[in-house]
Protein backbone atom coordinates (compact mmCIF):
# COMPACT_ATOMS: atom_id res chain seq x y z
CA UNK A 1 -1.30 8.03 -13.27
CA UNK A 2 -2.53 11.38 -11.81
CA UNK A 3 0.51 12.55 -9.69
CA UNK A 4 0.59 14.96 -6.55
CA UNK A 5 3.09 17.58 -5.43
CA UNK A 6 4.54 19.67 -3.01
CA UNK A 7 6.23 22.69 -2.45
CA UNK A 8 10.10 23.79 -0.77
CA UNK A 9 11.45 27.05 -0.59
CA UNK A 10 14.90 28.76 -1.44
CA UNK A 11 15.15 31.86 1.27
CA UNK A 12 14.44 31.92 4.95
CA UNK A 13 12.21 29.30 6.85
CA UNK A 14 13.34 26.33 4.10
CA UNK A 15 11.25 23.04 5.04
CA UNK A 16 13.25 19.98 4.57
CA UNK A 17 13.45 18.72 1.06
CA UNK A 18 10.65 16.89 -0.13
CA UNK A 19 10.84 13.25 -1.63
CA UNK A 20 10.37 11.90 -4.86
CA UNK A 21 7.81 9.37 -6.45
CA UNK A 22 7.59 5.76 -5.37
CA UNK A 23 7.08 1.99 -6.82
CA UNK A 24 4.06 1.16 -4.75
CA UNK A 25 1.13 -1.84 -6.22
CA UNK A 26 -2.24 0.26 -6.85
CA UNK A 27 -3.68 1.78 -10.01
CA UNK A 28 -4.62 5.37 -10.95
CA UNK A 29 -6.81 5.78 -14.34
CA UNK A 30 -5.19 9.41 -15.61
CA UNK A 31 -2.93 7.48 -17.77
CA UNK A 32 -2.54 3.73 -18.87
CA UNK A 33 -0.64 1.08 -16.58
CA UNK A 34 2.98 1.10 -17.10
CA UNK A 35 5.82 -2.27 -17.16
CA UNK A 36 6.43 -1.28 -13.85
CA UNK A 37 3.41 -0.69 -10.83
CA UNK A 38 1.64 2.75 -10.47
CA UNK A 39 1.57 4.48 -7.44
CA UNK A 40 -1.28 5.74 -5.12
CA UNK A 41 -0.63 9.59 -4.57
CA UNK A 42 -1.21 12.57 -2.75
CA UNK A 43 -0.80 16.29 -2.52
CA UNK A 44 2.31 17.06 0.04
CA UNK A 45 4.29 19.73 1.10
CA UNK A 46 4.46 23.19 0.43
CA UNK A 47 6.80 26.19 0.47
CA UNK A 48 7.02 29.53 1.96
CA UNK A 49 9.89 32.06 2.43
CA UNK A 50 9.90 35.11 5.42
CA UNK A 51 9.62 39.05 3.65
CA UNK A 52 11.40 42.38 4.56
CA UNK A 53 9.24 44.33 6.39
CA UNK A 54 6.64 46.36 4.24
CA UNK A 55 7.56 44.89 1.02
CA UNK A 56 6.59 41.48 -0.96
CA UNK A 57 9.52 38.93 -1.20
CA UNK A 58 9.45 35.79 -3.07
CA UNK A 59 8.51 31.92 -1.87
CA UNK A 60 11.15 30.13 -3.84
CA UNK A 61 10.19 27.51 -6.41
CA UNK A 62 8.17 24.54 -5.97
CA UNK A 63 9.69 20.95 -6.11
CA UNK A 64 6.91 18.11 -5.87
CA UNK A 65 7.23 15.20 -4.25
CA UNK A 66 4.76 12.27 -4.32
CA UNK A 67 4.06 10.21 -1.10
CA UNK A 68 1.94 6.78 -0.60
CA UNK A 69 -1.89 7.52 0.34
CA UNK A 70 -1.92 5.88 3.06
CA UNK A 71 0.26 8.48 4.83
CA UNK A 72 -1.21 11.58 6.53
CA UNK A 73 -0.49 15.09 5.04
CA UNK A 74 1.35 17.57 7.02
CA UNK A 75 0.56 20.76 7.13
CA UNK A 76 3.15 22.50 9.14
CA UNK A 77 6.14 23.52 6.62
CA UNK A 78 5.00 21.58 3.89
CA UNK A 79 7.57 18.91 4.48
CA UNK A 80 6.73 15.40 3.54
CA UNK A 81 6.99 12.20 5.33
CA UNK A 82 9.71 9.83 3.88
CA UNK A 83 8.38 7.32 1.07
CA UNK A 84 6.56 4.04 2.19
CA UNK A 85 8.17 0.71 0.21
CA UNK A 86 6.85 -3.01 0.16
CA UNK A 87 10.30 -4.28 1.96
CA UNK A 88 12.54 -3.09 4.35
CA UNK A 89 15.11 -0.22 2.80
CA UNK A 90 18.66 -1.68 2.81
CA UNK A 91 21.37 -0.12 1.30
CA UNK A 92 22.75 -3.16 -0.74
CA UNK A 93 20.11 -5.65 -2.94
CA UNK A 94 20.10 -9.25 -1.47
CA UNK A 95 21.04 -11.76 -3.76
CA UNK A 96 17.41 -12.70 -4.51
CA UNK A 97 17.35 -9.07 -6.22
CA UNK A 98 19.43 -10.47 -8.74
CA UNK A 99 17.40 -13.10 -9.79
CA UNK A 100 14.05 -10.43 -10.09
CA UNK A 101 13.08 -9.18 -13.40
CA UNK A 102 14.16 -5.71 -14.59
CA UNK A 103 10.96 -4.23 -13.41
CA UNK A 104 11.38 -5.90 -10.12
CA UNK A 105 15.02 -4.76 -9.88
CA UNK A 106 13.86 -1.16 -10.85
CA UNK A 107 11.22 -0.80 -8.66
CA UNK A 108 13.76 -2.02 -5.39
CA UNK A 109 16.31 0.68 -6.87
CA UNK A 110 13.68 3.56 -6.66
CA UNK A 111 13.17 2.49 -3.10
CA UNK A 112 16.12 2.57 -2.36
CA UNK A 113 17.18 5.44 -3.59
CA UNK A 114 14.45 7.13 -1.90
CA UNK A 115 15.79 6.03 1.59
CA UNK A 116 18.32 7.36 0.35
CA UNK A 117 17.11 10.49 -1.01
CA UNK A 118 15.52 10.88 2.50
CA UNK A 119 18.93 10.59 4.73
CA UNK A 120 20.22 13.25 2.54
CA UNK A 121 23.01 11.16 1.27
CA UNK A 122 21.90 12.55 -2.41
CA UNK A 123 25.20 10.96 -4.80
CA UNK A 124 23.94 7.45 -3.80
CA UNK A 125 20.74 7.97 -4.09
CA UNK A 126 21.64 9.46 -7.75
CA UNK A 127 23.40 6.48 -8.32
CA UNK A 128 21.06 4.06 -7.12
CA UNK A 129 18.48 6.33 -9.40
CA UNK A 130 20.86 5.99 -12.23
CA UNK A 131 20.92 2.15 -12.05
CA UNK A 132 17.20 2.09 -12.09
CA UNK A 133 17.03 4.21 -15.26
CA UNK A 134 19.16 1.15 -16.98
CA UNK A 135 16.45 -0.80 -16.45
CA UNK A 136 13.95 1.42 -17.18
CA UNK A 137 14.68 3.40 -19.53
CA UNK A 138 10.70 4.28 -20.44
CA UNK A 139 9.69 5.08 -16.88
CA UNK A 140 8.57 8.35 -15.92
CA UNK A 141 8.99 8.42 -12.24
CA UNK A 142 12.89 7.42 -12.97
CA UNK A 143 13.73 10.76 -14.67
CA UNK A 144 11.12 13.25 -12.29
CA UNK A 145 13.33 11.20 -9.09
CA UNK A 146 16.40 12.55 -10.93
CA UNK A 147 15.35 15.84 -11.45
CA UNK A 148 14.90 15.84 -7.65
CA UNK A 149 17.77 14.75 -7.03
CA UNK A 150 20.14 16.78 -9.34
CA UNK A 151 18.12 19.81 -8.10
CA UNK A 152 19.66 18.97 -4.60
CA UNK A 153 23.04 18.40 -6.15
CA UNK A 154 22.69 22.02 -7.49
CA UNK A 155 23.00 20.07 -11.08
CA UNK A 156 20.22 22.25 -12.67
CA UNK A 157 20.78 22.17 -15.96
CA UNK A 158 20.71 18.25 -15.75
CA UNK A 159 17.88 18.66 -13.67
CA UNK A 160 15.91 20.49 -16.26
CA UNK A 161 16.78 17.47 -18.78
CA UNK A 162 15.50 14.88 -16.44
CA UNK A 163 11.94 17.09 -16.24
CA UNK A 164 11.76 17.43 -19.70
CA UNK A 165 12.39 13.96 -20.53
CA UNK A 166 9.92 12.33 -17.72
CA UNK A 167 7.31 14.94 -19.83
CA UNK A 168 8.35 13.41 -23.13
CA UNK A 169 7.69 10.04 -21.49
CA UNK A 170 4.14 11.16 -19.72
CA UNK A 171 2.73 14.94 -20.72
CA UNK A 172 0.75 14.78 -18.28
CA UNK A 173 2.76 14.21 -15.03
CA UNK A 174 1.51 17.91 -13.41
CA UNK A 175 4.36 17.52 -10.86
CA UNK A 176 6.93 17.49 -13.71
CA UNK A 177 5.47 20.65 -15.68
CA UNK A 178 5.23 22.53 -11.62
CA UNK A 179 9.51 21.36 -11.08
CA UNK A 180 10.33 22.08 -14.78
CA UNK A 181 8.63 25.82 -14.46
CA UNK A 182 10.29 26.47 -11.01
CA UNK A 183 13.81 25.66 -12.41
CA UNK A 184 13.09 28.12 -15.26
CA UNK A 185 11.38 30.33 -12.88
CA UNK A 186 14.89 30.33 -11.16
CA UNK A 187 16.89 30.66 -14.58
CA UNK A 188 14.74 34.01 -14.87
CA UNK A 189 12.91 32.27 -17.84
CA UNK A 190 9.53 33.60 -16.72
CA UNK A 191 7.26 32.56 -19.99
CA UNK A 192 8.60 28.93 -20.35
CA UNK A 193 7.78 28.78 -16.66
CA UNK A 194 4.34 30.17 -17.10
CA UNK A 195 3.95 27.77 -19.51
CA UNK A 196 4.53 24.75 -17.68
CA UNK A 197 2.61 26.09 -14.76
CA UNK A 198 -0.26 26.75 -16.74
CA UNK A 199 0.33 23.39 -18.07
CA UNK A 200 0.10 22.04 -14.64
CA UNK A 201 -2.78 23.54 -13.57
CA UNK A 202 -5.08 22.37 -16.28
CA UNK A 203 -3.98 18.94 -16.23
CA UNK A 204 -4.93 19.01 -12.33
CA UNK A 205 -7.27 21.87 -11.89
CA UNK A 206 -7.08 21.61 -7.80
CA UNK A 207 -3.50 21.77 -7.86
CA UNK A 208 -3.12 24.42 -5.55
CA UNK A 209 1.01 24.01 -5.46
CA UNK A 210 0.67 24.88 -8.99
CA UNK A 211 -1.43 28.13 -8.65
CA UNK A 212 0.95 29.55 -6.28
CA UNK A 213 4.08 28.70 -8.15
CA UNK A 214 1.79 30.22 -11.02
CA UNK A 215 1.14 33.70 -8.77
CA UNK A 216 4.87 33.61 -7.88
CA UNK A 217 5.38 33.83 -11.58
CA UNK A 218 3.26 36.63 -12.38
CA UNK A 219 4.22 38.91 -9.56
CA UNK A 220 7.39 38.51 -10.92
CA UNK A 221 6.21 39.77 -14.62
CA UNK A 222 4.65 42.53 -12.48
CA UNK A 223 1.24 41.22 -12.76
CA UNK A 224 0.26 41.76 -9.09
CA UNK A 225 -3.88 41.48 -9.37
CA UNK A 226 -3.23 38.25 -11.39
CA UNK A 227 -0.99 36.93 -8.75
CA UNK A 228 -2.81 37.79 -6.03
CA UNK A 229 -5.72 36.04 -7.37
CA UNK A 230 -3.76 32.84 -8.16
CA UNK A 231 -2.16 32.94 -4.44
CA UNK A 232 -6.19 33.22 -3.73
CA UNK A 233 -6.89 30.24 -5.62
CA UNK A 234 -4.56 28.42 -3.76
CA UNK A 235 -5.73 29.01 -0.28
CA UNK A 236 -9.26 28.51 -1.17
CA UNK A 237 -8.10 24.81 -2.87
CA UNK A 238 -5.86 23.80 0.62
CA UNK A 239 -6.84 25.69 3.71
CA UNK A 240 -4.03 24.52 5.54
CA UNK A 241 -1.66 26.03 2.58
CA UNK A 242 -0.19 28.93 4.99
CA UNK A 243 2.81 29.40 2.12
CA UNK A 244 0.03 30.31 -0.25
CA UNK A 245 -1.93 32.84 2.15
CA UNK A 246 1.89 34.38 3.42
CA UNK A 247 2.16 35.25 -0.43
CA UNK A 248 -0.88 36.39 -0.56
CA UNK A 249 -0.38 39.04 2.59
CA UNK A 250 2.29 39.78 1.01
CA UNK A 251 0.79 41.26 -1.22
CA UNK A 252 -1.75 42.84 0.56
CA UNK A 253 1.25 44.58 2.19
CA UNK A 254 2.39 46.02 -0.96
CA UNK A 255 -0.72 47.59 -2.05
CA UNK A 256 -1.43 49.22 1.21
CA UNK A 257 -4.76 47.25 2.28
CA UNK A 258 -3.60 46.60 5.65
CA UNK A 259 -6.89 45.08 6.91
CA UNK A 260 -6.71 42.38 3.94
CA UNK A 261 -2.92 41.74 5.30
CA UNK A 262 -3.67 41.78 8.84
CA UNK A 263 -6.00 39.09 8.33
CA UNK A 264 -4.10 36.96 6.27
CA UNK A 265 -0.97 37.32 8.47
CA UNK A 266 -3.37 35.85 11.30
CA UNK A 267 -4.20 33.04 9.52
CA UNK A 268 -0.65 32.12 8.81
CA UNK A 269 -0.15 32.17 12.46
CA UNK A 270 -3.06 29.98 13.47
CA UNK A 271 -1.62 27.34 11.00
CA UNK A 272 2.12 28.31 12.33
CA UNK A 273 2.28 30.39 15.30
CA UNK A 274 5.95 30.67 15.88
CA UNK A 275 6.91 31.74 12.35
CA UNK A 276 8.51 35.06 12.82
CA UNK A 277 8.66 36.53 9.73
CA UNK A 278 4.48 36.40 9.32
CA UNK A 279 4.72 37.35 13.30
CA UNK A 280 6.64 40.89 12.17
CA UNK A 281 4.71 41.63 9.38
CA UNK A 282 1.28 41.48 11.28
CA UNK A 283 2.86 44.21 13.70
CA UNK A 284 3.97 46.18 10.78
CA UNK A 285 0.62 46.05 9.25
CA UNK A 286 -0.99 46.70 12.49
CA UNK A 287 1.01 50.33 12.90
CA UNK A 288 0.64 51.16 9.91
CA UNK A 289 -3.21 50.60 10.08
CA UNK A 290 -2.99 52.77 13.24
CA UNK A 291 -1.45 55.59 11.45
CA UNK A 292 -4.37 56.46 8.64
CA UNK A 293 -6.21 58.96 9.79
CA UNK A 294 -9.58 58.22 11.22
C-alpha cells in the first residue's frame, strides 16, 4: 500500500509526537492486499526546530505517521490528529474479541494501541503492539508501529530493528526507509541514512518529508547547495511545509543572502506567526541587510 508520513523534531518548538499506521477497510494498489485490511493514507505532520541567531541549526529527524484520509491535514506544527478506528477504543477487548480471527484480533490490538500511543501512555501501547505482532507476525504496519513506539521509549536500537524488519516485510513502505534514515541520521550514520532517504524519495517522488530529512542529511555532510535545493524541493511539493522553508532560511542565513532569508523567514511566519525563533531571525537578517553598504 503506498504509505504517507510526517515529520517531529528533537530541539526547540517539538510538535507533539505523531501516530503510527492504522487497520482501516480500503485498498491502495502500490503493493498487493495483505491477511489483514490496507489502509487509506495521507501525508501528515512535519518537523521544525528554532536556530541561534546567524547560524543554521538542525530540524531533528523525521518520524512518519500515517492517518485515515478522511481526516484533514494540519498544517500548523506538523502534528497529526489521533488515528480513526471502526469501533470505539477501549482499553480491554470484549469477550467477542476472543472469538475473532487472528486478523480480526490484530487489527483491534493496533487500534488500540494507537489510542494508546496517542494518550502517551507508550509501555501499553508497546504491549498491546507486541500482542498484535503474535498474531501477525508478517504484517508490516506491526513492526513500523513499534519502531514508533520504541523511538518514544528512547529504545533506539530496538527501534532500528523494528524499521528494518517492517522493510524486509514491504521494501517499499517510504515511511519506514524516512524513520530508519532519521534514527541513523541521529546515530551519526550519515550514508546509511542517505541511503534510506534516497530510498524514500524514489519510491514516493512527492514525498516532501523525505526531501527535507534528505537536505538535513546533506548539510550535515557539508553539502550546503545540495541541501538547500532538497529543502527547496520540499516547499515547492507542500506549501504549507513551514519546517521545510525554516531550513531552508536557514540556510540562506549562512551564506549571507539576506534577501533570500528575509523572504523565507516571512513565509514561515504567515504559516506560523508566533514562532519566535523564525520571528528573531527575520530581525537579524533584516540588520544585517541594513548594514551592506549601498
Amino acid at each position: 500500500m503506498r504509505k504517507a508520513g510526517g515529520n517531529p523534531c528533537n530541539l526547540e518548538a517539538k510538535p507533539g509526537f505523531p501516530m503510527p499506521a492504522k487497520m482501516n477497510p480500503a485498498k491502495q494498489k502500490s503493493k498487493e492486499a495483505k491477511a489483514i485490511q490496507s489502509k487509506p493514507v495521507k501525508r501528515n505532520s512535519k518537523s521544525m526546530v528554532g536556530p541561534a541567531l546567524g547560524i543554521l541549526l538542525a530540524i531533528g529527524a523525521t518520524i512518519v505517521l500515517l492517518l485515515p484520509a478522511s481526516l484533514d491535514r494540519l498544517t500548523a506544527g506538523r502534528t497529526s490528529k489521533p488515528p480513526a478506528y471502526r469501533a470505539s477504543p477501549t482499553n480491554s477487548l470484549s469477550p467477542q474479541t476472543a472469538e475473532k480471527s487472528a486478523k480480526e484480533k490484530g487489527a483491534e490490538l493496533i487500534n488500540r494501541g494507537n489510542e494508546l500511543l496517542r494518550q502517551n501512555r507508550n509501555d501499553e501501547a508497546l504491549q498491546a503492539y507486541e500482542e498484535a505482532r503474535t498474531l501477525l507476525p508478517q504484517d508490516e504496519d506491526v513492526y513500523y508501529n513499534l519502531g514508533i513506539v520504541l523511538t518514544r521509549l528512547g529504545r533506539t536500537e530496538d527501534a532500528i530493528k523494528a524499521y528494518q524488519r517492517a522493510l524486509e516485510l514491504f521494501p517499499d513502505y517510504a515511511e519506514a526507509h524516512n524513520n530508519l534514515g532519521n534514527l541513523l541520521l541521529r546515530a551519526g550514520n550519515l550514508n546509511d541514512a542517505l541511503v534510506h532517504f534516497n530510498a524514500a524519495i524514489a519510491i514516493l517522488p512527492d514525498y516532501a518529508v523525505a526531501y527535507n530529512s534528505l537536505g538535513i542529511a546533506l548539510r550535515e555532510l557539508g553539502l550546503i547547495p545540495q541541501a538547500a535545493e532538497a529543502f527547496l524541493k520540499a516547499s515547492s511539493l507542500d506549501t504549507n511545509y513551514w519546517q521545510a522553508r525554516f531550513n531552508l532560511a536557514g540556510i540562506y542565513m549562512s551564506q549571507s543572502k539576506w534577501d533570500e532569508a528575509i523572504g523565507a523567514y516571512r513565509e514561515v511566519l504567515r504559516l506560523q506567526p508566533e514562532f519566535t525563533p523564525a520571528q528573531d531571525n527575520l530581525r537579524q537578517a533584516m540588520e544585517k541587510k541594513s548594514e551592506q553598504p549601498r
